[in-house]
Protein backbone atom coordinates (compact mmCIF):
# COMPACT_ATOMS: atom_id res chain seq x y z
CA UNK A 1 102.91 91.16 120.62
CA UNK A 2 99.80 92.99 119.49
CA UNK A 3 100.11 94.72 116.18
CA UNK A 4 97.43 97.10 115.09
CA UNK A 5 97.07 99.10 111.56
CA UNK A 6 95.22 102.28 111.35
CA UNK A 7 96.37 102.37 114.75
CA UNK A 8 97.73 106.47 114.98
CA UNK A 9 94.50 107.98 116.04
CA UNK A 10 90.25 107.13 116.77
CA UNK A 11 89.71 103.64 117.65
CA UNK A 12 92.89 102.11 116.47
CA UNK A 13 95.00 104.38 119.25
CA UNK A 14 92.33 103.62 121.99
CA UNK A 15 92.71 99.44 121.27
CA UNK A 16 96.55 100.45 121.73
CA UNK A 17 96.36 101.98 124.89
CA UNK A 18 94.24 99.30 125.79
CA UNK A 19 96.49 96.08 124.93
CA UNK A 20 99.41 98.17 126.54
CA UNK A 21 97.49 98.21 130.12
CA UNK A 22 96.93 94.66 130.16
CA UNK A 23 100.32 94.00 129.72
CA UNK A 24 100.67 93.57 125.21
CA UNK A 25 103.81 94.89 123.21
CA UNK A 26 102.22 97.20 120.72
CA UNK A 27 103.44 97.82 117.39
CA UNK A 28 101.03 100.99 116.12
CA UNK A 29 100.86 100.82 112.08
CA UNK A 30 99.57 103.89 109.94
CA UNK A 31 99.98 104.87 106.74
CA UNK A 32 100.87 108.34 108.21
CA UNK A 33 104.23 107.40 109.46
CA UNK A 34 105.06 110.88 111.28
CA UNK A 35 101.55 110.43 113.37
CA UNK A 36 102.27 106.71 113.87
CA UNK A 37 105.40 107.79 115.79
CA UNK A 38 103.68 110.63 117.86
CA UNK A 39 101.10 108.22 119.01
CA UNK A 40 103.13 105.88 119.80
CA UNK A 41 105.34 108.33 122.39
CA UNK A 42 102.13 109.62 123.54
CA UNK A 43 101.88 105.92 125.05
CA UNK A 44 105.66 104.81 125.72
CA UNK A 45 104.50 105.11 129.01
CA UNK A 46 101.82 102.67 129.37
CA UNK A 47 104.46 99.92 128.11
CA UNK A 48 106.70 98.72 125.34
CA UNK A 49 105.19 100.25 121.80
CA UNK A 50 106.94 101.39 118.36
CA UNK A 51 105.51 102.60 115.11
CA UNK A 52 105.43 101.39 111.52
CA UNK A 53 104.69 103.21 108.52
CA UNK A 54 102.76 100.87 106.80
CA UNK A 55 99.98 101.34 103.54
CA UNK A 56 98.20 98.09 103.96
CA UNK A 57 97.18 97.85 100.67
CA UNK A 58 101.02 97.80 99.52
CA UNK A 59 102.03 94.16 99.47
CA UNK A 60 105.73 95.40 99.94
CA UNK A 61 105.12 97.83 102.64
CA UNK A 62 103.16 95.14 104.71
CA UNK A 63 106.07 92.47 104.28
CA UNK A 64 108.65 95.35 105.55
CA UNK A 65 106.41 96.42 108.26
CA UNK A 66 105.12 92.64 109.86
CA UNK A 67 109.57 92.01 109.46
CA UNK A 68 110.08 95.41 111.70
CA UNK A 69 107.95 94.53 113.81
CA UNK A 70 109.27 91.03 114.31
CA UNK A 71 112.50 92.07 115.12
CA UNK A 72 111.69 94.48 117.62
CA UNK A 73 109.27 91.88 119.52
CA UNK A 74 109.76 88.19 117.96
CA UNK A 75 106.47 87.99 116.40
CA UNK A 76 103.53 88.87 116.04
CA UNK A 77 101.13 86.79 118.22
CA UNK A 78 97.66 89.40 117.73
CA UNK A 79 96.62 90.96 114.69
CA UNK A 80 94.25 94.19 114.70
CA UNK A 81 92.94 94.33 111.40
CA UNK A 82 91.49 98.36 111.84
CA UNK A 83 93.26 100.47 108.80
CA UNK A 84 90.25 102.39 107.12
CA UNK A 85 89.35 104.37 104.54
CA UNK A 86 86.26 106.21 104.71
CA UNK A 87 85.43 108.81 102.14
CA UNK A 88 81.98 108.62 100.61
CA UNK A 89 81.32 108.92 96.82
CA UNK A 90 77.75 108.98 94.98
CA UNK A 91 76.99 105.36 93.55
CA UNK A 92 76.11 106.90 89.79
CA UNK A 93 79.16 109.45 89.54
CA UNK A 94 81.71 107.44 91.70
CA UNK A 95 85.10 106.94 89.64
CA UNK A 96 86.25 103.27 89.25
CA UNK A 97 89.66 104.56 91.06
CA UNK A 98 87.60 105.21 93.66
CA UNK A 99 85.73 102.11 94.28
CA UNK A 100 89.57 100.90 93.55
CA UNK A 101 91.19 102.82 96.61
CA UNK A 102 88.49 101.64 98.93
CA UNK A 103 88.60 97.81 97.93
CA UNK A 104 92.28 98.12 98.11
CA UNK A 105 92.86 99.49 101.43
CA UNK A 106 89.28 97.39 103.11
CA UNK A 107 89.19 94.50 101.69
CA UNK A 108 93.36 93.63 100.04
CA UNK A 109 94.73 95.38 103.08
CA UNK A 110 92.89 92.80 105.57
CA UNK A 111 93.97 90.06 103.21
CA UNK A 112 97.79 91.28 102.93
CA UNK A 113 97.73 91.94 106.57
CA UNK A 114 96.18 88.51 107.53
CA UNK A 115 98.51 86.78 105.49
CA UNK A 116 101.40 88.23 106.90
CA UNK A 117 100.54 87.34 110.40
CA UNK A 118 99.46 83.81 109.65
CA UNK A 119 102.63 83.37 108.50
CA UNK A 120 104.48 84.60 111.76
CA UNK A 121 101.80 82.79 114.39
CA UNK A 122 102.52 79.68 112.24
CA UNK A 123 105.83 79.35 114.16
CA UNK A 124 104.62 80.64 117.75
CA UNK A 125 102.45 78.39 117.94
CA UNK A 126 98.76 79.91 117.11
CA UNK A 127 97.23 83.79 117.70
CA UNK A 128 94.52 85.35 116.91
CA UNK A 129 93.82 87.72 114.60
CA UNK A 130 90.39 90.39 114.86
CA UNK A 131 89.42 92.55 111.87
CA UNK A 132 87.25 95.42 112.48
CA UNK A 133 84.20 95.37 109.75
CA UNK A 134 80.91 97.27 110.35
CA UNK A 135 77.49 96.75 110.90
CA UNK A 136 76.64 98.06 107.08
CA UNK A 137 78.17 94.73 106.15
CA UNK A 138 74.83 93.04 107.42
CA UNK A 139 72.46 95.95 106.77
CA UNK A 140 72.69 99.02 105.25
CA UNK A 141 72.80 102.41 107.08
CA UNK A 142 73.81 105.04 105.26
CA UNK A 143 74.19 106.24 101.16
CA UNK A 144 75.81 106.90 99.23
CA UNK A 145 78.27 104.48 100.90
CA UNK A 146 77.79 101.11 98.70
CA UNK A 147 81.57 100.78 97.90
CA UNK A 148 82.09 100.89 101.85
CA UNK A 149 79.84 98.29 102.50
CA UNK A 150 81.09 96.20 99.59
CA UNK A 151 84.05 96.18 101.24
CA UNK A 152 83.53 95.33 104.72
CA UNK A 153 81.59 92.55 103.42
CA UNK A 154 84.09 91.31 101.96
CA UNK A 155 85.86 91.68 105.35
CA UNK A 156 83.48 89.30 106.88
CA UNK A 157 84.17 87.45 104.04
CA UNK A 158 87.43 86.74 105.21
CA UNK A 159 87.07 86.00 108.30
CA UNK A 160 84.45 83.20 107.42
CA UNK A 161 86.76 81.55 105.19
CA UNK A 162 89.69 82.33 107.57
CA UNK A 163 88.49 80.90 110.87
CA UNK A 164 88.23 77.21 109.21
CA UNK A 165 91.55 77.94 106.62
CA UNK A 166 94.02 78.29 109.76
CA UNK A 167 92.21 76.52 112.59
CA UNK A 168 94.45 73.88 112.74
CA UNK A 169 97.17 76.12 113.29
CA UNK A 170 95.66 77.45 116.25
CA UNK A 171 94.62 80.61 115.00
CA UNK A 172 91.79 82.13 115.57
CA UNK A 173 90.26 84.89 113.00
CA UNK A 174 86.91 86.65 114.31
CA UNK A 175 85.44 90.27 113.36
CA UNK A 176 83.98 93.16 115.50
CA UNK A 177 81.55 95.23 113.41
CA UNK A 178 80.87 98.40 115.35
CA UNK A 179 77.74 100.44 114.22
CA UNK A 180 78.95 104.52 115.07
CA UNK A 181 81.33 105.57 116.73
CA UNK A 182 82.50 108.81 118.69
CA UNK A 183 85.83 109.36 116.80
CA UNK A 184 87.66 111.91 114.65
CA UNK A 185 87.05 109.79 111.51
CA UNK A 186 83.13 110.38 111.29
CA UNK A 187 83.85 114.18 111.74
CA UNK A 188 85.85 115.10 109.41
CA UNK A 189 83.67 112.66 107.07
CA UNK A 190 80.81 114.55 107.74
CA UNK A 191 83.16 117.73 107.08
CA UNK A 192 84.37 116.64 103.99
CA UNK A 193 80.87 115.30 102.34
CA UNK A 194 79.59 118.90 103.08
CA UNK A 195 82.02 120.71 101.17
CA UNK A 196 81.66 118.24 98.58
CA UNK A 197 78.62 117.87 97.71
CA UNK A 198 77.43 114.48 99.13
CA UNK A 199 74.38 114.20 101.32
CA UNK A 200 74.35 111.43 103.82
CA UNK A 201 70.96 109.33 104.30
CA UNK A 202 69.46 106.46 105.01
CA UNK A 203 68.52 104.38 108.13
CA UNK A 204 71.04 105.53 110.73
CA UNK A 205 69.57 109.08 110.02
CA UNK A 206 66.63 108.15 111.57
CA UNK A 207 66.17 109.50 115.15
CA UNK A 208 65.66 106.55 117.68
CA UNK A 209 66.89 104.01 115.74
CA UNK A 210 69.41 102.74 117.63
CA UNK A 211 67.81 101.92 121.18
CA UNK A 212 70.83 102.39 123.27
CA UNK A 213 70.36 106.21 122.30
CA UNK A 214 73.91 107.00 121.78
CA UNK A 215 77.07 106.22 119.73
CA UNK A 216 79.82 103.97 121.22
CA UNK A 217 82.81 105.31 122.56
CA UNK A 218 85.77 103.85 121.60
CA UNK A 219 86.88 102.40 124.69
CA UNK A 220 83.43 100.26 124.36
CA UNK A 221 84.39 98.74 120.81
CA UNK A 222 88.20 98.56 121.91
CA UNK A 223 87.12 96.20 125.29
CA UNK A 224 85.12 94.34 122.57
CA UNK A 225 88.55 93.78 120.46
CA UNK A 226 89.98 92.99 123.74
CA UNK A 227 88.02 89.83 124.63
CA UNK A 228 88.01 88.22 120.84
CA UNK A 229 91.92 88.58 120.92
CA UNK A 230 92.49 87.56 124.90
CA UNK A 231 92.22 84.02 125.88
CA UNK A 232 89.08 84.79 127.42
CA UNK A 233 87.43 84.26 123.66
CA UNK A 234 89.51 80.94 123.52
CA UNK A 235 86.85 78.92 122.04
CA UNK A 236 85.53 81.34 119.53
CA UNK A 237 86.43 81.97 116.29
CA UNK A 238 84.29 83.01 112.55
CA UNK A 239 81.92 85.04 114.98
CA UNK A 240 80.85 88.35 113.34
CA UNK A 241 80.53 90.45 116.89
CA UNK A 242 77.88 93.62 115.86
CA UNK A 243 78.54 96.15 118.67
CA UNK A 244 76.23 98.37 117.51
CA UNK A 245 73.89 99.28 120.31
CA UNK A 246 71.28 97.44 119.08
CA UNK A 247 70.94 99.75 115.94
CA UNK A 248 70.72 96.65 113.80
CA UNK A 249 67.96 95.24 115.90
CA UNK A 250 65.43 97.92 115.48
């Protein structure tokens, strides 16, 4: 069983859809419960999936949601580490809650998450677990976005220390770290900075940066979250997979 956070909409739906064709139980977690439960009848079709409300960076909620899960499926055997928060906040002005809010869900949601699954793959006999960073966490692309990439470095982070903490148990922990994406998220980000007040620079501004030409489509970073979690990446684990075009090549 596959279980995914962040999972009712953008990328986090598409790597559901995705682990339901080849055959996965899904369990779609969101902090938006009601949405959760849409997306996941949206996809009933495509094989067995239920929802979770879940606020990853609430130690209680995670406990309650990893047990629901459980007990609908028998365990969790994949972990999807993919709940987000996004909202951008000037370096000088930005209010310690919000540096707060962003560490909490990032960086103590991954943790909380990763936790809970080691715990249940402990007594299946191994899994793997993929959290989904960002290429910022190796070089910077945009600002005023420092307590983002504080964060997802801190994601790697993790999954360094992770990969050689649960190896023996035959769990793998590795990190995609897509560089732009095609995906509501970015939108209404973009919405929401220009009502506020926030202007958006930096490297990935530049035109031609990124020599593929294009942002990913989901589907692209969700195949990529595929192979690290599938047998297929059986002998890999600590990698820090950029798919980011080549954006942090140029």
């Amino acid at each position: 069983m596959a279980l995914i956070t962040g999972a009712a909409q953008g990328l986090g739906r598409e790597i559901a859809a995705l682990f339901l064709d080849v055959g996965a139980s899904v369990v779609i977690a969101d902090l938006d419960g009601a949405h959760a439960e849409e997306t996941a009848a949206e996809l009933a079709s495509r094989g067995p999936v239920i929802a979770v409300e879940m606020d990853v960076a609430d130690e209680g909620a995670v406990q309650a949601g990893f047990s629901a899960a459980a007990k609908q499926f028998g365990g969790v055997d994949i972990l999807v580490n993919n709940a987000a928060y996004r909202k951008k906040a000037n370096t000088m002005d930005m209010p310690v809650s919000e540096w707060d809010t962003m560490q909490a869900v990032t960086t103590r949601g991954t943790f909380l998450c990763l936790r809970e699954a080691v715990k249940q793959m402990r007594g299946r006999g191994g899994g793997s677990i993929v959290n989904i960073s960002s290429a910022c966490s190796h070089h910077p692309m945009i600002f005023p976005n420092m307590h983002y990439d504080a964060a997802k470095a801190g994601v790697d982070a993790i999954t360094r220390l992770a990969c050689l903490e649960f190896a023996a148990d035959k769990i793998r922990v590795n990190s995609v770290l897509p560089g732009g994406m095609n995906t509501p998220g970015p939108k209404t980000m973009k919405a929401a900075e220009a009502s506020g007040g926030a202007v958006i620079a930096g490297p990935a501004m530049i035109p031609g940066r990124n020599p593929i030409g294009r942002a990913a489509e989901p589907i692209e970073m969700a195949r990529a979250v595929l192979f690290l979690a599938s047998d297929a990446a059986s002998y890999i684990t600590g990698v820090e997979l950029l798919v980011d075009g080549g954006w942090t090549k140029g």
